[in-house]
N, C-alpha and C. Protein backbone atom coordinates (compact mmCIF):
# COMPACT_ATOMS: atom_id res chain seq x y z
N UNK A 1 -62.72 152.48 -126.99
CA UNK A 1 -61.75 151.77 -126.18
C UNK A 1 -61.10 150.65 -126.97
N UNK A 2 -61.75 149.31 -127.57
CA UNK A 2 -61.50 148.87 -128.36
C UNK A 2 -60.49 149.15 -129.19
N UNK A 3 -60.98 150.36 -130.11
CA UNK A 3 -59.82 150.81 -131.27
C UNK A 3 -58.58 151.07 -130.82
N UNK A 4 -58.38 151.89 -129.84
CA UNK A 4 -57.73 152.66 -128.85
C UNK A 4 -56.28 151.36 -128.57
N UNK A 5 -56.90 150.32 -128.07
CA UNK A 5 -56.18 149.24 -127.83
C UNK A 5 -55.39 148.41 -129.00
N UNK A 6 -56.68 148.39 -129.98
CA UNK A 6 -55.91 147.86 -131.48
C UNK A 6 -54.88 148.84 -132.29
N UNK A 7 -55.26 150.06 -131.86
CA UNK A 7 -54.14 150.96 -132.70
C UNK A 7 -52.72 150.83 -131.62
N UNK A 8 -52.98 151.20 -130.45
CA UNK A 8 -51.63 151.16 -129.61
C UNK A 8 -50.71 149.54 -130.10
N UNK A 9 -51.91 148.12 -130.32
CA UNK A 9 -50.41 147.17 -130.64
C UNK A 9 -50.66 147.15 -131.78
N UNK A 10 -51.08 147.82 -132.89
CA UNK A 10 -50.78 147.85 -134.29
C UNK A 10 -49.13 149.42 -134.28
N UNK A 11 -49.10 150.38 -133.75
CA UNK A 11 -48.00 150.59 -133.49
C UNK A 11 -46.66 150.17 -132.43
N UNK A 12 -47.25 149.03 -131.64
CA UNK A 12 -46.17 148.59 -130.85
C UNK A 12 -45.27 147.69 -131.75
N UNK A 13 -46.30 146.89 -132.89
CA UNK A 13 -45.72 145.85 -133.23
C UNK A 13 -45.23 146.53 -134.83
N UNK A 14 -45.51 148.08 -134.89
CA UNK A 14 -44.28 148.56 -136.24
C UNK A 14 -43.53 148.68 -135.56
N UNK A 15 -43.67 149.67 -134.46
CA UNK A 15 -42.10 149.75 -133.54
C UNK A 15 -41.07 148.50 -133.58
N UNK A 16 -41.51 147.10 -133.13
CA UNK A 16 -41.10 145.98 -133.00
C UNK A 16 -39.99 145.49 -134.74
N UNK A 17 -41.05 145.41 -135.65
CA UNK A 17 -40.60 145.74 -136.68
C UNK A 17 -39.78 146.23 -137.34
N UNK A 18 -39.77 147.55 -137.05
CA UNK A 18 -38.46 148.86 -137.39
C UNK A 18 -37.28 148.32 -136.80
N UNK A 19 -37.66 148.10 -135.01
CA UNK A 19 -36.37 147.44 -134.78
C UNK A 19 -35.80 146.30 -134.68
N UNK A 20 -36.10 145.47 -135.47
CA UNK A 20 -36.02 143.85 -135.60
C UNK A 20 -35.40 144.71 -137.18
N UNK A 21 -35.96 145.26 -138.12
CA UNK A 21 -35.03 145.38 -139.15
C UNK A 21 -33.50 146.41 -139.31
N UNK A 22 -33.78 147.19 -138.40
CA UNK A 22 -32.53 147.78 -138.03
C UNK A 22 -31.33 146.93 -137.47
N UNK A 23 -31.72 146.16 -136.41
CA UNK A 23 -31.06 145.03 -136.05
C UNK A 23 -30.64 143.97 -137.14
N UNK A 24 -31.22 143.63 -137.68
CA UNK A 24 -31.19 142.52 -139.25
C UNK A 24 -29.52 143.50 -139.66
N UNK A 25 -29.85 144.47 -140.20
CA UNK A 25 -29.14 145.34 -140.96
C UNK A 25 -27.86 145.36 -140.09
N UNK A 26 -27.74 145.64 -138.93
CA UNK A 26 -26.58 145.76 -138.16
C UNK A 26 -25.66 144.91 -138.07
N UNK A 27 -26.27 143.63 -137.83
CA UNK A 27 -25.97 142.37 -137.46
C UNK A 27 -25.58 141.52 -139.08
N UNK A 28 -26.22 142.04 -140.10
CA UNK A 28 -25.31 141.61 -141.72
C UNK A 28 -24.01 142.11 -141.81
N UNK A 29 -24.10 143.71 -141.32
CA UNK A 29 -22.74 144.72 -141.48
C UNK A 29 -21.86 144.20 -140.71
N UNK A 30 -22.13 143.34 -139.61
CA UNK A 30 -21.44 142.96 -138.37
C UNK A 30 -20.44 141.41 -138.91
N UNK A 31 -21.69 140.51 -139.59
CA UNK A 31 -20.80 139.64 -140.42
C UNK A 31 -20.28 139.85 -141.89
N UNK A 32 -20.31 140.82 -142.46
CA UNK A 32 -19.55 141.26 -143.70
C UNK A 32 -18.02 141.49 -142.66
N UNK A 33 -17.85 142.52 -141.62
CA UNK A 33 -16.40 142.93 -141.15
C UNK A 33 -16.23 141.71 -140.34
N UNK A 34 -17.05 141.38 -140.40
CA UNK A 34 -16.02 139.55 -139.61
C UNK A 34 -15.51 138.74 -140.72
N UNK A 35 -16.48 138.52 -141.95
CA UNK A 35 -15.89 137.78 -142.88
C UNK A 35 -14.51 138.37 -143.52
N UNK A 36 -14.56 140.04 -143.82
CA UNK A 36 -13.14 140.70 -143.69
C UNK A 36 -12.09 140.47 -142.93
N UNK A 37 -12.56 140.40 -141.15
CA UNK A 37 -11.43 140.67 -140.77
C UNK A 37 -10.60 138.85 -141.04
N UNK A 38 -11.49 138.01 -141.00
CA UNK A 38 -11.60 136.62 -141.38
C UNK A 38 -10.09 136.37 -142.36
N UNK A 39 -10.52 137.28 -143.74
CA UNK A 39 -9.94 137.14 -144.78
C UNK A 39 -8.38 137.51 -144.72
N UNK A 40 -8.39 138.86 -143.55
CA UNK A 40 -7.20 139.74 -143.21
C UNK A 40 -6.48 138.92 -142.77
N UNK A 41 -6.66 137.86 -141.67
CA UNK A 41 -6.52 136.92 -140.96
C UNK A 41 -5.43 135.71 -141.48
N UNK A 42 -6.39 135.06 -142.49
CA UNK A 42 -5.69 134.28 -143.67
C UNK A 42 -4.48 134.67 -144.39
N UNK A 43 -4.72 135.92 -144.93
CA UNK A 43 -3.60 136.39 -145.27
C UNK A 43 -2.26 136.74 -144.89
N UNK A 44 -2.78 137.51 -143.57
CA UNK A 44 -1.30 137.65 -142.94
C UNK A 44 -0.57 136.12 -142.44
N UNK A 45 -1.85 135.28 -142.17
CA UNK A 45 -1.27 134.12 -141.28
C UNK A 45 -0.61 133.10 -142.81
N UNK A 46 -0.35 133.34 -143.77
CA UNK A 46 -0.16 132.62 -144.63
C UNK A 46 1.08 133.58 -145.23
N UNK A 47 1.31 135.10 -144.95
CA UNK A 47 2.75 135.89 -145.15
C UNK A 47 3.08 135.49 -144.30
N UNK A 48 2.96 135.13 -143.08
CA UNK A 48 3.84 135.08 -141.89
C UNK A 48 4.76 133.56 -142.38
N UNK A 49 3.68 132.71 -142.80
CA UNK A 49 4.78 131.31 -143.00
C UNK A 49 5.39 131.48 -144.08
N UNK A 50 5.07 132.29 -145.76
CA UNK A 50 6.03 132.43 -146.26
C UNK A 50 7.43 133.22 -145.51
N UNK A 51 7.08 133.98 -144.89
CA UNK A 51 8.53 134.76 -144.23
C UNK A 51 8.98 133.37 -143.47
N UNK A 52 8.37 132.76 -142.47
CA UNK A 52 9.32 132.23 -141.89
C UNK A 52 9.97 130.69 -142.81
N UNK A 53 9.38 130.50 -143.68
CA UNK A 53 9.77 129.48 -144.80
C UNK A 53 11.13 129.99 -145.15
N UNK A 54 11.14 131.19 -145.63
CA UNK A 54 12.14 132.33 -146.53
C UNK A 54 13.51 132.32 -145.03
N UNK A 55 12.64 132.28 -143.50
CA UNK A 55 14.02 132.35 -143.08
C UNK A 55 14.39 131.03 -142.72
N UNK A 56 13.85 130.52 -142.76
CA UNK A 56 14.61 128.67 -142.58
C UNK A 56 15.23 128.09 -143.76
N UNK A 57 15.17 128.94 -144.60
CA UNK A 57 16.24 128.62 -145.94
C UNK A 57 17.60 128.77 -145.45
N UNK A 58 17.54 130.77 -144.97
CA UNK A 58 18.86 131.22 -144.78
C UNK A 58 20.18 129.97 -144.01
N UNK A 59 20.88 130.57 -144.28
CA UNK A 59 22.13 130.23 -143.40
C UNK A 59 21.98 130.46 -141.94
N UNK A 60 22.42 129.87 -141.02
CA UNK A 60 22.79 130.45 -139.65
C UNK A 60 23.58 131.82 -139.73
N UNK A 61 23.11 132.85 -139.01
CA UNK A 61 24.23 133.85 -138.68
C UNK A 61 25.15 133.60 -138.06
């Protein structure tokens, strides 16, 4: 009975494990495409003011 009990939370707590590191893993991949979309972000928002720099030069139509 004993054993019985120690083996069931010696596999509850790999289970626990496995998915605490699957999660780890998900949740890195999750802030790598945030720090991307982050970067995407910057960029466009920094073409957008060169364009509108480029049109506040122009002339009036």
């Amino acid at each position: 009975m004993f054993w019985r009990r120690d083996r069931i939370l010696l596999e509850t707590v790999q289970r626990n494990v496995e998915a605490f590191e699957a999660l780890t893993s998900v949740l890195e991949r999750m802030a790598r495409e945030i720090d991307d979309m982050r970067d995407q972000l910057r960029a466009n928002t920094e073409a957008t003011w060169r364009m509108v720099d480029r049109l506040d030069g122009e002339s009036p139509a």
